[in-house]
Protein backbone atom coordinates (compact mmCIF):
# COMPACT_ATOMS: atom_id res chain seq x y z
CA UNK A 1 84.15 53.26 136.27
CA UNK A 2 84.16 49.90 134.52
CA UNK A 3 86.43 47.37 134.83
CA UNK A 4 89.02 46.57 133.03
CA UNK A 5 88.96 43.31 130.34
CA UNK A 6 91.86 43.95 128.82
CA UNK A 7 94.82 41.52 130.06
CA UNK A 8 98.14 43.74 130.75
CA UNK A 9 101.08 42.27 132.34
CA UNK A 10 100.66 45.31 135.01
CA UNK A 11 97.15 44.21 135.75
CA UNK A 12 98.74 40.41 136.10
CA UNK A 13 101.57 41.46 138.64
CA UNK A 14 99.29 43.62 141.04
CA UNK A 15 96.74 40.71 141.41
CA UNK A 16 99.58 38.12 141.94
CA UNK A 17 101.42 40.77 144.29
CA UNK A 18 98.12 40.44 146.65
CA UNK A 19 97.18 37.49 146.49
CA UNK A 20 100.90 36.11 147.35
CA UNK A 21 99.97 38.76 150.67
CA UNK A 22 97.54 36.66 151.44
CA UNK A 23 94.34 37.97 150.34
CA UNK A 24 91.73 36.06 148.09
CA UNK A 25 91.01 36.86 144.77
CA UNK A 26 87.85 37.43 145.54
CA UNK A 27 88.50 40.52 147.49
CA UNK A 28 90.81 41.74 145.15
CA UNK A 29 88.49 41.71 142.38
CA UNK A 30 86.65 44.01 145.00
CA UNK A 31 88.61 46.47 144.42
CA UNK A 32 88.18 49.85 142.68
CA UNK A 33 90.23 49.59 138.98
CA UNK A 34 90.45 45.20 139.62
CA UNK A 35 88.72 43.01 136.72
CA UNK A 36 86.15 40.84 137.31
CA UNK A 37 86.94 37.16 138.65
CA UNK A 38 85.46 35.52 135.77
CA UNK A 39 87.84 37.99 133.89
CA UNK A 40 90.98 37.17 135.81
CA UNK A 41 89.43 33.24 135.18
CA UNK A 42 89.88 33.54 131.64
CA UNK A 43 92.97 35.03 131.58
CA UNK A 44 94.23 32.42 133.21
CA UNK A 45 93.08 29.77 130.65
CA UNK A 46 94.46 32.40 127.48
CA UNK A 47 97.76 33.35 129.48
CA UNK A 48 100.23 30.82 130.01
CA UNK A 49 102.91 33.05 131.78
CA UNK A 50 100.26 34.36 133.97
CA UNK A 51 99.10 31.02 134.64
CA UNK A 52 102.18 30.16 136.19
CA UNK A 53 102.78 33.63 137.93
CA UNK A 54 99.09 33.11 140.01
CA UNK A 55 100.23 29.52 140.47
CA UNK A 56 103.30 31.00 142.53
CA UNK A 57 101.43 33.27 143.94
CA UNK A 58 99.08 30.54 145.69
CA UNK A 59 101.83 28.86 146.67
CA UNK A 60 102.94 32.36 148.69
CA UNK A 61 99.67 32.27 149.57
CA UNK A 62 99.42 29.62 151.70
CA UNK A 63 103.22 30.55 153.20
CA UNK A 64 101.58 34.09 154.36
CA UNK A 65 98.17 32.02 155.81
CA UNK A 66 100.89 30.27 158.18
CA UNK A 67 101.63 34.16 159.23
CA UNK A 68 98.10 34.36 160.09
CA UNK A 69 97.72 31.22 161.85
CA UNK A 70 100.77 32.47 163.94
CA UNK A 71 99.48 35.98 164.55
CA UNK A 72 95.99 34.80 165.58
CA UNK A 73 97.57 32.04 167.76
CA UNK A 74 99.52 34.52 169.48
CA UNK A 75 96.90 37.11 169.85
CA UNK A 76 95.17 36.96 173.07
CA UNK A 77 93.36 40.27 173.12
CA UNK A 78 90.12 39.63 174.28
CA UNK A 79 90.77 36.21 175.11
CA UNK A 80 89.63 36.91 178.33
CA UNK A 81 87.52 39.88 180.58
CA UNK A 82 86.27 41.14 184.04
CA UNK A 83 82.80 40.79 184.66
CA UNK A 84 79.73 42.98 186.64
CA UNK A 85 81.38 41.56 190.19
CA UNK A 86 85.01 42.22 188.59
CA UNK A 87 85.86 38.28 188.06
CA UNK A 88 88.31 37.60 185.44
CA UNK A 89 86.14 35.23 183.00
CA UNK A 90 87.60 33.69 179.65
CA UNK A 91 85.56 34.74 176.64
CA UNK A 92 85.19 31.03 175.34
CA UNK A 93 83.43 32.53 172.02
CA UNK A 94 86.40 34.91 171.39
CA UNK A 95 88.56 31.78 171.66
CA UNK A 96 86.55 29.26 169.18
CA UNK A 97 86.37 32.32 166.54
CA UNK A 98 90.30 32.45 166.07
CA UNK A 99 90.37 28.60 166.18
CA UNK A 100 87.66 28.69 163.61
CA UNK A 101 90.38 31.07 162.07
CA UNK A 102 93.02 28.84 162.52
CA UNK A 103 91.04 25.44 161.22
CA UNK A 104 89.95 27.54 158.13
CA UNK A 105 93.41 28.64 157.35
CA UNK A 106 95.16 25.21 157.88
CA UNK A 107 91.95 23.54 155.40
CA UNK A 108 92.63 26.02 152.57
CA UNK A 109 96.62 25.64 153.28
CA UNK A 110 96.23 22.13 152.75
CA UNK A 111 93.95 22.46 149.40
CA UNK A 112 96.91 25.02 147.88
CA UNK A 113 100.04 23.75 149.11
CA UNK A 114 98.92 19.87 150.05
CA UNK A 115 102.78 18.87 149.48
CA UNK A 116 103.52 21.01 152.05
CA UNK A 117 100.92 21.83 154.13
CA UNK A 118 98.41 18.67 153.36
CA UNK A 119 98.76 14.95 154.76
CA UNK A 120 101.13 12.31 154.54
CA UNK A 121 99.81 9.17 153.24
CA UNK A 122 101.83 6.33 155.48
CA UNK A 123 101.30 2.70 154.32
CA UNK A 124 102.52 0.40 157.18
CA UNK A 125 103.30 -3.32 156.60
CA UNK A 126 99.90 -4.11 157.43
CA UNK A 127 98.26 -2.78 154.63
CA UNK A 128 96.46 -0.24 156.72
CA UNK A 129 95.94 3.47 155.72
CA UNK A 130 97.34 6.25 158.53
CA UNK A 131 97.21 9.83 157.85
CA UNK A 132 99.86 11.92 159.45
CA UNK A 133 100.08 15.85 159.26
CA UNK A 134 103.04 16.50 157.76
CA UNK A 135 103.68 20.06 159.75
CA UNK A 136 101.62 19.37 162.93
CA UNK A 137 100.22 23.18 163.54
CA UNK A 138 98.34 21.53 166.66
CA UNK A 139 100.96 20.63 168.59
CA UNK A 140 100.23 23.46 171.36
CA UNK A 141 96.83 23.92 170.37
CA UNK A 142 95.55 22.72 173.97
């Protein structure tokens, strides 16, 4: 089946509707009956209202990656397992995946929401430069 080219308002809704779920556009243009990404691209560029729809729809985006962070943060399934001589060990790869999850998350947070989710620039009366998170998601990290 090919996909479609054709901008429709329908088309516009379904693809901001999943990404403000969380998912990339990349994976939604994935799916069976989805345009192309360079499609969706140039929609963007012709569409003005749609333009501003997906623009929301990051912004959800990055709200429903702070879900994620929380679910993975919370999830200790596998975290940890009995061995051969039935010791309880901690499955230290299991654990730097979801903070690898975590990091990833918080990175492309602060890319689509940086007002929110990025840095603080703080200018003391020194003149020196200090960065400060401006929601610290590593405060129980460790």
């Amino acid at each position: 089946m090919a996909r479609p080219t054709d901008f429709s308002p329908e088309m516009a809704m379904a693809i901001c509707v999943e990404i403000s779920s969380g998912r990339s556009l990349r994976s939604i243009c994935l799916d069976e009956g989805m345009p192309d990404k360079a499609t969706v691209f140039r929609w963007l560029a012709k569409y003005e209202a749609f333009r501003d729809q997906y623009a929301h729809a990051r912004e959800a985006q990055a709200d429903a990656m702070l879900e994620d962070i929380l679910e993975i943060a919370d999830d200790g399934t596998n975290d940890s397992y009995t061995d051969e001589e039935g010791n309880v060990r901690t499955n230290q790869d299991v654990i730097a995946r979801s903070r690898l999850r975590v990091d990833a998350r918080k990175w492309a947070m602060s890319k689509m929401a940086p007002k929110k989710y990025g840095e603080k620039l703080d200018l003391n009366h020194s003149g020196s430069v200090n960065l400060q998170p401006i929601i610290n998601l590593n405060a129980n990290a460790e």
